[in-house]
Each structure stands twice: as C-alpha cells, then as structure tokens.
PDB file of N, CA and C in Angstrom:
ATOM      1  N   UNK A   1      -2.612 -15.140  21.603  1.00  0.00           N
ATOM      2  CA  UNK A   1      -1.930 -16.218  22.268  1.00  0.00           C
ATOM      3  C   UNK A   1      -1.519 -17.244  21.234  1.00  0.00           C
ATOM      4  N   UNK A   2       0.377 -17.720  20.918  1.00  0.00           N
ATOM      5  CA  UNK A   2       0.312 -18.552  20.183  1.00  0.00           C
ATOM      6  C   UNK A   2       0.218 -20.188  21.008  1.00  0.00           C
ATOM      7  N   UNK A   3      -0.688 -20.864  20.449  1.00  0.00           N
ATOM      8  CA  UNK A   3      -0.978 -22.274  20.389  1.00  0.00           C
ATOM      9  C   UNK A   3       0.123 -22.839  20.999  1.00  0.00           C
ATOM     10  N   UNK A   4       0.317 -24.286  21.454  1.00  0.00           N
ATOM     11  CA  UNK A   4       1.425 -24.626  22.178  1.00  0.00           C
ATOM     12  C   UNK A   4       1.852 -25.204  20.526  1.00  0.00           C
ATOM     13  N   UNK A   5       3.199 -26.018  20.715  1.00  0.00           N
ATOM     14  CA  UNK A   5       3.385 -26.902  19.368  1.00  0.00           C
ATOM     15  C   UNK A   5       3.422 -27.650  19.762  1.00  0.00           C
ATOM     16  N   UNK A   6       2.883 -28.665  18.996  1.00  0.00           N
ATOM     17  CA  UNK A   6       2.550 -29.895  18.542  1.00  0.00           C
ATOM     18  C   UNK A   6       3.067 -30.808  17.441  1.00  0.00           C
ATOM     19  N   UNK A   7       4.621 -29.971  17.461  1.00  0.00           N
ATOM     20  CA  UNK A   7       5.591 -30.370  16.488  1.00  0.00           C
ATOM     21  C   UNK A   7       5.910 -31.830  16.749  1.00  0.00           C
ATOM     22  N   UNK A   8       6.183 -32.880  15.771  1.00  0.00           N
ATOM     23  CA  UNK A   8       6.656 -34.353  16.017  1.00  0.00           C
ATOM     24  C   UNK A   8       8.270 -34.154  15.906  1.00  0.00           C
ATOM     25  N   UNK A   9       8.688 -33.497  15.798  1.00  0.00           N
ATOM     26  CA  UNK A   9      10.617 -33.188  15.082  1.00  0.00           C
ATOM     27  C   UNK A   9      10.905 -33.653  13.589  1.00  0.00           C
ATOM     28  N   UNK A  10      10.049 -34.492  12.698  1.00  0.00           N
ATOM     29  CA  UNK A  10      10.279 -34.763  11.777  1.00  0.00           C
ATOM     30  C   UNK A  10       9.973 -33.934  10.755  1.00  0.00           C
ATOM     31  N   UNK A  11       9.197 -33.031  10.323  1.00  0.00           N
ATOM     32  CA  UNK A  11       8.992 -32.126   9.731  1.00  0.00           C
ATOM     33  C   UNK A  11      10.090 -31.009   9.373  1.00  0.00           C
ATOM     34  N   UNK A  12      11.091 -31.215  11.024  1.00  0.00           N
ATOM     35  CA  UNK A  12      11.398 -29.856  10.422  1.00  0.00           C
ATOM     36  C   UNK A  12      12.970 -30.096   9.906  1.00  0.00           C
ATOM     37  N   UNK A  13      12.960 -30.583   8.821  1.00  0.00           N
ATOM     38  CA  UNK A  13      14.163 -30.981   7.641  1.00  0.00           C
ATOM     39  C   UNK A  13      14.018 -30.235   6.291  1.00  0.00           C
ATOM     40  N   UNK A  14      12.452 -30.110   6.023  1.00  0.00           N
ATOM     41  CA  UNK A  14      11.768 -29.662   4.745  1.00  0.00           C
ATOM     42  C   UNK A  14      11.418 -27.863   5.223  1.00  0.00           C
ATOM     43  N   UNK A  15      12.280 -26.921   4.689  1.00  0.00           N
ATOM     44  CA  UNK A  15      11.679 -25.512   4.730  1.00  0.00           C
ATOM     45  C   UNK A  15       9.887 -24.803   4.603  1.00  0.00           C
ATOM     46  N   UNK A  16       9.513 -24.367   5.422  1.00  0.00           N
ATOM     47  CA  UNK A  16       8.474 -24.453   5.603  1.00  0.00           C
ATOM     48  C   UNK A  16       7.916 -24.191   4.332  1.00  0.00           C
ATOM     49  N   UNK A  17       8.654 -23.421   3.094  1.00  0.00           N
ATOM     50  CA  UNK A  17       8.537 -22.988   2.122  1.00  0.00           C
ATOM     51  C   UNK A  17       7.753 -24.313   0.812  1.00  0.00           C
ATOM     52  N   UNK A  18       8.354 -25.669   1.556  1.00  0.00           N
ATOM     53  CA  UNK A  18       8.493 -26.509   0.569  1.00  0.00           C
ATOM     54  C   UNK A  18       7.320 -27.516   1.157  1.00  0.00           C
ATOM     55  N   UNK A  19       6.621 -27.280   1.982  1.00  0.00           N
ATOM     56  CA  UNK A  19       6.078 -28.111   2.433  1.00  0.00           C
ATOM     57  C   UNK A  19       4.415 -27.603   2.026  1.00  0.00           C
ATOM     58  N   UNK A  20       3.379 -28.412   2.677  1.00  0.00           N
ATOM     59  CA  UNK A  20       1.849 -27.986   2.566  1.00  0.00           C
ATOM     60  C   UNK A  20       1.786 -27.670   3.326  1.00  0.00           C
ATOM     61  N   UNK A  21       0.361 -27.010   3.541  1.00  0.00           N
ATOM     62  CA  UNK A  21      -0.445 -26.517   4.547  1.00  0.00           C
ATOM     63  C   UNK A  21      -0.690 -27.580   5.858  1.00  0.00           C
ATOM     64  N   UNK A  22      -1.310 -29.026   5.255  1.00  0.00           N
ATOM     65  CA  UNK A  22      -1.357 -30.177   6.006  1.00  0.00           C
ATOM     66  C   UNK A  22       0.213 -30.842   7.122  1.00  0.00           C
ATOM     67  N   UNK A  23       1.251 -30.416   6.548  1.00  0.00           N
ATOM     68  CA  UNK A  23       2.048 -30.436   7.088  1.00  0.00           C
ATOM     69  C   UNK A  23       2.949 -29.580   7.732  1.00  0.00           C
ATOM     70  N   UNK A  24       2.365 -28.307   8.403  1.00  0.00           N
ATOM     71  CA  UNK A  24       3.158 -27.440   9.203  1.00  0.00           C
ATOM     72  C   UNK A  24       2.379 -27.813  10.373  1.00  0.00           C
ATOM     73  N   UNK A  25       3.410 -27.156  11.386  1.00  0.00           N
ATOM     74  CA  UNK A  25       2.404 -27.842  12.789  1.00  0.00           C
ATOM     75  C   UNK A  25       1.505 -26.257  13.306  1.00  0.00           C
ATOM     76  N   UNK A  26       0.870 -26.592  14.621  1.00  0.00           N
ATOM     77  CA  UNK A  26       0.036 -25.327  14.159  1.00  0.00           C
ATOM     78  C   UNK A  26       0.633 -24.122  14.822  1.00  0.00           C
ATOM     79  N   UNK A  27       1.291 -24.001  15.471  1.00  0.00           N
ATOM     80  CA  UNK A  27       3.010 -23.163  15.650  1.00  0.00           C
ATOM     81  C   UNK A  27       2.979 -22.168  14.357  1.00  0.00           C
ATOM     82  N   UNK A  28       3.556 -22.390  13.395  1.00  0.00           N
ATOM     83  CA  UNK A  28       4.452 -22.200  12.181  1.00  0.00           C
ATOM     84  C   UNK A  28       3.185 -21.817  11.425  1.00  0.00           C
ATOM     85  N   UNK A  29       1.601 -22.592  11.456  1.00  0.00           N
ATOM     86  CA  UNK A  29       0.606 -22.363  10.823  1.00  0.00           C
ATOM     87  C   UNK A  29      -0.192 -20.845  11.106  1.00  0.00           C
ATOM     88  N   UNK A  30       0.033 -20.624  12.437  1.00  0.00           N
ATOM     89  CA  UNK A  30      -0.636 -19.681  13.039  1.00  0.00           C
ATOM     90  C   UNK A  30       0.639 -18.013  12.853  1.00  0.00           C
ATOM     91  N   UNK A  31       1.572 -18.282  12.972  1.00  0.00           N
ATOM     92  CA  UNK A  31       2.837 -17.273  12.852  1.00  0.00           C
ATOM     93  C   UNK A  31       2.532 -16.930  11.201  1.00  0.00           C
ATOM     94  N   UNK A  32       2.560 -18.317  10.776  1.00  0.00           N
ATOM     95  CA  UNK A  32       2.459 -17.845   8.901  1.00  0.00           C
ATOM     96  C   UNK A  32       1.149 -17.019   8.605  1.00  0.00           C
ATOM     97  N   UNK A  33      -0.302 -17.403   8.862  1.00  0.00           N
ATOM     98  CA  UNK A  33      -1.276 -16.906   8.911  1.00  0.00           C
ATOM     99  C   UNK A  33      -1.517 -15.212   9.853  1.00  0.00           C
ATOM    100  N   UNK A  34      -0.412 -15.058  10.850  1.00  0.00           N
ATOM    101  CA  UNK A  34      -0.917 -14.052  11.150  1.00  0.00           C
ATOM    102  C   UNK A  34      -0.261 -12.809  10.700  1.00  0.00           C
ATOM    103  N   UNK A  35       1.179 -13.100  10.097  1.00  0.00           N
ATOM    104  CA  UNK A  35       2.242 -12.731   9.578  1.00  0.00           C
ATOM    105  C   UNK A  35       1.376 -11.793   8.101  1.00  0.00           C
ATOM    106  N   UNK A  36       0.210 -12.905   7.901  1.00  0.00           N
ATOM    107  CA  UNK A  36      -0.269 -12.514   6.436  1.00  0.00           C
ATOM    108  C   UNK A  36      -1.362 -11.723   6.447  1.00  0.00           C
ATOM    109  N   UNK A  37      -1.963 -11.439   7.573  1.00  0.00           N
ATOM    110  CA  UNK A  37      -3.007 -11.102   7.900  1.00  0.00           C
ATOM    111  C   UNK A  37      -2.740  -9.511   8.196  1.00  0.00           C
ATOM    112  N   UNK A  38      -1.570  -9.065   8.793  1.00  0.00           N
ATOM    113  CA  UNK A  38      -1.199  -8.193   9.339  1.00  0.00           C
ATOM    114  C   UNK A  38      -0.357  -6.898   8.050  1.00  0.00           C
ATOM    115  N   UNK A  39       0.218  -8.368   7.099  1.00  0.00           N
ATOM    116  CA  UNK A  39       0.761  -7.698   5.756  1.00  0.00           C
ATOM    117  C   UNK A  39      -0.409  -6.937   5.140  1.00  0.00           C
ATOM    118  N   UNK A  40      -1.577  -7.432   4.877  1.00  0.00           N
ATOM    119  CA  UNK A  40      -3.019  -7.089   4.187  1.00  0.00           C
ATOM    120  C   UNK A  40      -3.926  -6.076   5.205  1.00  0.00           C
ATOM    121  N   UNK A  41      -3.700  -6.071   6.064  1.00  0.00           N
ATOM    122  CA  UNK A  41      -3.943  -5.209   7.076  1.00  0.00           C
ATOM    123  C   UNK A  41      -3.304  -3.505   6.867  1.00  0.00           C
ATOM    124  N   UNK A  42      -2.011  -3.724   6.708  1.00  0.00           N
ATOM    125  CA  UNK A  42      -0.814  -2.757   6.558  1.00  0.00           C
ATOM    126  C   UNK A  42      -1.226  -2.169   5.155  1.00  0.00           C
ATOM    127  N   UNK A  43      -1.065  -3.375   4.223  1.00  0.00           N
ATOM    128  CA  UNK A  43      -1.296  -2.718   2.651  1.00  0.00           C
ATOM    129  C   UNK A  43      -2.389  -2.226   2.416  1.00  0.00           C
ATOM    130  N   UNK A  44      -3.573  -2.037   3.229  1.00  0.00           N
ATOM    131  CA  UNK A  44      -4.908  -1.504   2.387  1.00  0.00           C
ATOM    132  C   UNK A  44      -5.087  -0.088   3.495  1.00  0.00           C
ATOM    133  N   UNK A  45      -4.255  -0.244   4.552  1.00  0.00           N
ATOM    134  CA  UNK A  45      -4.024   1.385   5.179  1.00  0.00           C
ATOM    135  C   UNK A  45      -3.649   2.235   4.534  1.00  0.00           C
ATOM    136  N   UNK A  46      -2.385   1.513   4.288  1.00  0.00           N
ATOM    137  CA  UNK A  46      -1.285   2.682   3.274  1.00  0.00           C
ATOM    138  C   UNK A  46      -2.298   2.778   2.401  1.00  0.00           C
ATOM    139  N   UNK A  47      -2.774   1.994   1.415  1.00  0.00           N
ATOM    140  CA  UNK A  47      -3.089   1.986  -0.214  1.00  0.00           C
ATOM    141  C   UNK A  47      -4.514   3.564   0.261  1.00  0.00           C
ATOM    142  N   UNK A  48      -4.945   3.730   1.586  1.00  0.00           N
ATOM    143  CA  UNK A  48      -6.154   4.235   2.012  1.00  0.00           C
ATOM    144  C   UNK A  48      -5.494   5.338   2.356  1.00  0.00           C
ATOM    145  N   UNK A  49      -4.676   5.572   3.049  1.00  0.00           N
ATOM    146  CA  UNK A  49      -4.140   6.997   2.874  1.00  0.00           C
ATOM    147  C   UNK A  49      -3.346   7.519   2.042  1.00  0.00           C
ATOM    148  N   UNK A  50      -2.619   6.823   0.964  1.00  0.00           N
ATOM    149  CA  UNK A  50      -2.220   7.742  -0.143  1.00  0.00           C
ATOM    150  C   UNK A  50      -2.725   8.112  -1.104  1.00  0.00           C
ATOM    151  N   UNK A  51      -4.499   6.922  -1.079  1.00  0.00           N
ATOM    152  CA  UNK A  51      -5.505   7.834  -2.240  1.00  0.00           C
ATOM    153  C   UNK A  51      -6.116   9.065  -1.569  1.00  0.00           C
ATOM    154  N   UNK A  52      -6.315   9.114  -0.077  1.00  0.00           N
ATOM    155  CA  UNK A  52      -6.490   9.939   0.887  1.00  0.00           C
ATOM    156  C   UNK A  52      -5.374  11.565   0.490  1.00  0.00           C
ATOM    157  N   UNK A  53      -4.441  11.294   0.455  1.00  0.00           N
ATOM    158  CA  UNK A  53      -3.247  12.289   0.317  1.00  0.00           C
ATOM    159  C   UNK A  53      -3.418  12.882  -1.524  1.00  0.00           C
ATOM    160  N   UNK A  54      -3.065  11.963  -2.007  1.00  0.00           N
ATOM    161  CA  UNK A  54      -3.480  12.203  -3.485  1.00  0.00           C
ATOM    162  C   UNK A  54      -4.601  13.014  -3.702  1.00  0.00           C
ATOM    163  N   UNK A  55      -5.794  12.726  -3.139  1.00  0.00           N
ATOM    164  CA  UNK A  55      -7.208  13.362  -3.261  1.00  0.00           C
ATOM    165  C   UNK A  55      -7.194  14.735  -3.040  1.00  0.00           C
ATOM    166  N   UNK A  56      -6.438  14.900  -1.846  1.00  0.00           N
ATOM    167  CA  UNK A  56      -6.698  15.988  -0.789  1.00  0.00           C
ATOM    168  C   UNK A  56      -5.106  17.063  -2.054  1.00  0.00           C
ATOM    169  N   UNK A  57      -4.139  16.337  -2.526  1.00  0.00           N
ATOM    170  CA  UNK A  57      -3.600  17.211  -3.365  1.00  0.00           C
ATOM    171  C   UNK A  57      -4.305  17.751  -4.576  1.00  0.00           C
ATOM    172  N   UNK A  58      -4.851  16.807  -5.396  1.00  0.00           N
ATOM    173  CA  UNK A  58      -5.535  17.111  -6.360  1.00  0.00           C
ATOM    174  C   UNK A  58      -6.796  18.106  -6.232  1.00  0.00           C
ATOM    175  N   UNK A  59      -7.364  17.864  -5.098  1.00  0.00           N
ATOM    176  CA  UNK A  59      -8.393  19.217  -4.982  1.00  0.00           C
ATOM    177  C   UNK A  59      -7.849  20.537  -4.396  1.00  0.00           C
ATOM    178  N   UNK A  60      -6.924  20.276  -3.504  1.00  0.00           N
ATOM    179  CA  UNK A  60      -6.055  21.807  -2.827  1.00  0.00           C
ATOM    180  C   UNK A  60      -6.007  22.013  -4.306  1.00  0.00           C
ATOM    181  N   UNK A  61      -4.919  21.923  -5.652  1.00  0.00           N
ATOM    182  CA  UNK A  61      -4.296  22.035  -6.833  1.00  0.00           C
ATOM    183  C   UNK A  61      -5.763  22.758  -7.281  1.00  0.00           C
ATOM    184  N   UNK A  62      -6.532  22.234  -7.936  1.00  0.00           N
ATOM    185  CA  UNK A  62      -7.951  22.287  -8.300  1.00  0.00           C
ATOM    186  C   UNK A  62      -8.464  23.443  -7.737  1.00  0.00           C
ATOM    187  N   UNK A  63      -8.947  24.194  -6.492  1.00  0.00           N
ATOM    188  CA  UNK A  63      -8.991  25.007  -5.914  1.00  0.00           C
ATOM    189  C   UNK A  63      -8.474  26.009  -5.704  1.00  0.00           C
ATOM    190  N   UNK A  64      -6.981  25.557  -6.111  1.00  0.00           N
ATOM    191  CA  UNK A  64      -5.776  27.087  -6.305  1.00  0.00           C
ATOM    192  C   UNK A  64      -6.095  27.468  -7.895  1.00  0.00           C
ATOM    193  N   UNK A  65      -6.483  26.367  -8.414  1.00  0.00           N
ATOM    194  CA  UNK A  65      -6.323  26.718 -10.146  1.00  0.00           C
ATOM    195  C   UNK A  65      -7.813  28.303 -10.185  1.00  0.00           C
ATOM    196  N   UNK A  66      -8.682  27.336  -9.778  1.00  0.00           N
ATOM    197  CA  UNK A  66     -10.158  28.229  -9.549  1.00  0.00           C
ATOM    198  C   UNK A  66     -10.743  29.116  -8.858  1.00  0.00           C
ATOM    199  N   UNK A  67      -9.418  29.517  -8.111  1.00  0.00           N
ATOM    200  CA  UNK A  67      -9.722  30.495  -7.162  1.00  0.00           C
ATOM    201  C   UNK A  67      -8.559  31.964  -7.882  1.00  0.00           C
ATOM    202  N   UNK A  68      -7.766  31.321  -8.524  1.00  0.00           N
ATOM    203  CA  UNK A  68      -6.421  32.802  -8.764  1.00  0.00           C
ATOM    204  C   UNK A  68      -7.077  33.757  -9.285  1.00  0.00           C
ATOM    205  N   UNK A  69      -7.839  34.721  -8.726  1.00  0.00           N
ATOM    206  CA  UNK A  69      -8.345  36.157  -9.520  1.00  0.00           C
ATOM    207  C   UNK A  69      -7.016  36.715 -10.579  1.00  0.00           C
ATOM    208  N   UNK A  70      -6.037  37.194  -9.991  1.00  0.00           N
ATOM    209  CA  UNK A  70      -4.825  37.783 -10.735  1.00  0.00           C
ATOM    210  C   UNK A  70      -3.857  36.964 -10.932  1.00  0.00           C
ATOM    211  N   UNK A  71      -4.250  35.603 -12.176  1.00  0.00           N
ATOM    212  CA  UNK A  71      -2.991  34.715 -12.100  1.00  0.00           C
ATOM    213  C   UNK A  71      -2.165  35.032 -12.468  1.00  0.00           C
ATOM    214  N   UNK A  72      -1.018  34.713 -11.674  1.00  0.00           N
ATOM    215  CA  UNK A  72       0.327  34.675 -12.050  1.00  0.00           C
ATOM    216  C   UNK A  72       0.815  33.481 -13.102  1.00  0.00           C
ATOM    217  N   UNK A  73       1.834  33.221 -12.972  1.00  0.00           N
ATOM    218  CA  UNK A  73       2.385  32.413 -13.700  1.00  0.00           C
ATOM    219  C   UNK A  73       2.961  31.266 -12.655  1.00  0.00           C
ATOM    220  N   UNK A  74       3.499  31.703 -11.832  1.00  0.00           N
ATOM    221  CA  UNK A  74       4.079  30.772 -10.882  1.00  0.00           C
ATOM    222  C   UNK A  74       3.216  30.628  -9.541  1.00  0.00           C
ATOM    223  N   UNK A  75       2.002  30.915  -9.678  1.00  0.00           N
ATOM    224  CA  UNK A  75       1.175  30.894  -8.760  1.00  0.00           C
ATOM    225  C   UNK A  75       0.244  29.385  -9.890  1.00  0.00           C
ATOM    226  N   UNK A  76       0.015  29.999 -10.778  1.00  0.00           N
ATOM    227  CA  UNK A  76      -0.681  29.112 -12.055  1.00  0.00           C
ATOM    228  C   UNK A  76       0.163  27.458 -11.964  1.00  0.00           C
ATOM    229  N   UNK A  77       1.635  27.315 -12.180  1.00  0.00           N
ATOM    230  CA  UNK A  77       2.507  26.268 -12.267  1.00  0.00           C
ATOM    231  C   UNK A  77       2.484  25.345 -10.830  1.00  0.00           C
ATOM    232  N   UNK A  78       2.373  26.287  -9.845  1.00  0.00           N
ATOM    233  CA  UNK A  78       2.416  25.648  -8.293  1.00  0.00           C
ATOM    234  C   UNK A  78       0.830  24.842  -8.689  1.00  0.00           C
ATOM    235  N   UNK A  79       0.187  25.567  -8.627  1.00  0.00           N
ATOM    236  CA  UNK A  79      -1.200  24.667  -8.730  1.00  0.00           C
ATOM    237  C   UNK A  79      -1.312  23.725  -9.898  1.00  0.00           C
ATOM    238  N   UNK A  80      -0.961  23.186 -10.881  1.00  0.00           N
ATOM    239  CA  UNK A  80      -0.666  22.649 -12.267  1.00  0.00           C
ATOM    240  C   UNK A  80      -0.364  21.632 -11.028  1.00  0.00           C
ATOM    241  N   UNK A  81       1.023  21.369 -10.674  1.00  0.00           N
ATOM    242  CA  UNK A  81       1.652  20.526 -10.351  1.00  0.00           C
ATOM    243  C   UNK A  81       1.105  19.906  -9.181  1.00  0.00           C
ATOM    244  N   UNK A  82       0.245  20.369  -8.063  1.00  0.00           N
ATOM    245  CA  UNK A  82      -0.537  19.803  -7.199  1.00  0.00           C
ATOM    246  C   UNK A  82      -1.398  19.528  -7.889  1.00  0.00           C
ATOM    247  N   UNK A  83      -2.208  19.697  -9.144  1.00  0.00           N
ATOM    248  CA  UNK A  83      -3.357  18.834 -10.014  1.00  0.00           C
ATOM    249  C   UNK A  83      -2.899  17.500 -10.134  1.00  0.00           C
ATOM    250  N   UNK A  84      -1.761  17.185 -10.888  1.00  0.00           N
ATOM    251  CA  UNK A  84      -0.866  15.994 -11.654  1.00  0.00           C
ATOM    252  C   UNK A  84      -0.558  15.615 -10.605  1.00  0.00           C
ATOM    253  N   UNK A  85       0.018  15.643  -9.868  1.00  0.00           N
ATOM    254  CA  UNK A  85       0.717  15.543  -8.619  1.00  0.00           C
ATOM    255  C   UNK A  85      -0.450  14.322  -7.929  1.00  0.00           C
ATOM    256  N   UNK A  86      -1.372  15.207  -7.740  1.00  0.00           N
ATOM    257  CA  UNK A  86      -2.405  14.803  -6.868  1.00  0.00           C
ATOM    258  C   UNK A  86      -3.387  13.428  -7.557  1.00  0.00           C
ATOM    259  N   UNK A  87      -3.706  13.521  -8.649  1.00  0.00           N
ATOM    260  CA  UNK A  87      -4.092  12.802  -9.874  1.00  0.00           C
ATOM    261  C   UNK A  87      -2.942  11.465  -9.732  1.00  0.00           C
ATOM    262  N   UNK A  88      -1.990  11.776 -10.097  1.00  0.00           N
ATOM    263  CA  UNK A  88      -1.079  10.803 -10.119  1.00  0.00           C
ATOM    264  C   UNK A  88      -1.086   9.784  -9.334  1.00  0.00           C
ATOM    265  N   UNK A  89      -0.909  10.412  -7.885  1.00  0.00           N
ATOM    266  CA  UNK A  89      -0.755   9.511  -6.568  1.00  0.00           C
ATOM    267  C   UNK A  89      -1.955   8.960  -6.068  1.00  0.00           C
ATOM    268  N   UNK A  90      -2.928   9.614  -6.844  1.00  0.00           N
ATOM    269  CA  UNK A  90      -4.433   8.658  -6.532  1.00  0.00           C
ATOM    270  C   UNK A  90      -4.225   7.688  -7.380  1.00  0.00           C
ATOM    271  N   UNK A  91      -4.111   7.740  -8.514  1.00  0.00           N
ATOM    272  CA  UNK A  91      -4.677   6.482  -9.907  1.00  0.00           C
ATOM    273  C   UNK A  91      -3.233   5.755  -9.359  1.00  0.00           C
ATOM    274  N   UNK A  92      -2.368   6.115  -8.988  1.00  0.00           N
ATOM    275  CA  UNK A  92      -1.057   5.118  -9.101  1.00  0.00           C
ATOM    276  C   UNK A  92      -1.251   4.239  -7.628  1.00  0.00           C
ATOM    277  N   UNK A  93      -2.186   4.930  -6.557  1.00  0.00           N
ATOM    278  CA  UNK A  93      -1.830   4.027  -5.346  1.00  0.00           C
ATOM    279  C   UNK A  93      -3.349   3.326  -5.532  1.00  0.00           C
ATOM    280  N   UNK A  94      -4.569   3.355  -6.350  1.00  0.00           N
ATOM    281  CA  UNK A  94      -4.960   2.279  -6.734  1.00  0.00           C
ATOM    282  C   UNK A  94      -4.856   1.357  -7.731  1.00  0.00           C
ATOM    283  N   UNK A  95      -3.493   1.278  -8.067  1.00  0.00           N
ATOM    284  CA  UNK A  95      -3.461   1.053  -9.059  1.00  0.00           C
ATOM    285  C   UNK A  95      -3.745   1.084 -10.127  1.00  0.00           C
ATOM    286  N   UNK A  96      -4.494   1.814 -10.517  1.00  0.00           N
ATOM    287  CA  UNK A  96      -4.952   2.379 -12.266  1.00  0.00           C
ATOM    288  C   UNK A  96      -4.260   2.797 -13.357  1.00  0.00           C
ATOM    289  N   UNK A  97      -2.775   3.251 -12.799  1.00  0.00           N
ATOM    290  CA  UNK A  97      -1.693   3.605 -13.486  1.00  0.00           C
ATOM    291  C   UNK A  97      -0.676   3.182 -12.673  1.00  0.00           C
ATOM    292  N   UNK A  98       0.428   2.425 -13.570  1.00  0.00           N
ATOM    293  CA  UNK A  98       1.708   1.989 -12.755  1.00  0.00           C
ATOM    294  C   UNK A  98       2.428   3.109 -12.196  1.00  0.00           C
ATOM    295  N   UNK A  99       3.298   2.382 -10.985  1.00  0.00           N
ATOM    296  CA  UNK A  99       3.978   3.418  -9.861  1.00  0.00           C
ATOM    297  C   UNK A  99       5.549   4.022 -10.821  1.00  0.00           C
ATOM    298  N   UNK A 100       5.633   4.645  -9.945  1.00  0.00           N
ATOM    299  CA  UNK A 100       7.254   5.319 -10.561  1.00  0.00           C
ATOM    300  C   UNK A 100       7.939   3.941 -10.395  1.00  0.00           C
ATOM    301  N   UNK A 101       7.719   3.641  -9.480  1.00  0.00           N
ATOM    302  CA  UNK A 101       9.065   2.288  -8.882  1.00  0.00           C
ATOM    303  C   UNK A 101       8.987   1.329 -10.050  1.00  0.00           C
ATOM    304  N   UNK A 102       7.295   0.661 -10.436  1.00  0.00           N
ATOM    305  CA  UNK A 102       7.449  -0.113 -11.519  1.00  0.00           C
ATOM    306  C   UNK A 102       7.427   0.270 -12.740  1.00  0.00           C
ATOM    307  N   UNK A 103       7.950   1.477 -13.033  1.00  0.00           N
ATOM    308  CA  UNK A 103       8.823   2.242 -14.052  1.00  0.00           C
ATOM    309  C   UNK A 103       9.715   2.005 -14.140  1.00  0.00           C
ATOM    310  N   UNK A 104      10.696   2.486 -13.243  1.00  0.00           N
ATOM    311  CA  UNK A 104      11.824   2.303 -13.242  1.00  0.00           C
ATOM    312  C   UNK A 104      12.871   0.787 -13.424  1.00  0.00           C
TER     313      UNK A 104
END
C-alpha cells in the first residue's frame, strides 16, 4: 500500500535526483525505496541462476570429458567447450572475471 502524500507543492521544482533524502515526501520516498529493493531482489536471482547454469555446464562438460571410453575428437571438443563455457559463466556472473559486455 503506497502512503497517502504529504507533498507541500514546493518541492516539486528540484528533480528528485537533486534533492535529499530529508526532502522527498514520503510518496516519492517509498516508490524510490521500493523501486530499489526490487532491483537487488532481481540482481541476486539472476546473479543465482547463472552461477546455477554455469555450474550445472561445467560439470555436464566435466562428466562428458570423464566418461568418453572411445574418444572422439568432436565428442572430446563438445565437452572442452561446456568445461570453459561453464567455468566462464560461473566466475563471470560472480564476478571473479569480467563479463563479455565489459569487454567489449
């Protein structure tokens, strides 16, 4: 439930951007706060299932490597690349190694 406002009208000349904490009314305080709450909410899901996804590649990869009785070559390369693959997208979505994006 948002709060009623308790806006005076004078405040709102200055972008909420430019103003303090002490001076938003609690409207704008509660939208901003939940706005942020929901961002950090969102980001540690994702960040939880793509070390989740990463993991689960890197051991499928891992498991194909240690299981090929008669390796092939392109049986050998498929699994290579779910190792790295999998490795990658773990250390990069906890950050331990930068992303492709902040590569690029």
């Amino acid at each position: 439930m948002v709060p009623p406002s308790t806006d005076s009208g004078d405040t709102k000349s200055a972008s909420p951007s430019t103003r303090s904490v002490s001076e938003l009314s609690e409207r704008e305080l509660y939208g901003l706060v939940r706005v942020a709450a929901e961002d950090a909410v969102l980001g540690a899901i994702g960040t939880l299932l793509l070390a989740g996804l990463g993991l689960t590649l890197f051991l499928g990869g891992l498991s194909g490597l240690l299981q090929i009785s008669d390796p092939s070559p392109v049986a050998m390369a498929i699994a290579a690349v779910f190792v790295v693959g999998g490795a990658y997208l773990f250390a990069s979505s906890l950050g331990v190694i930068p992303s492709v994006r902040d590569l690029l």
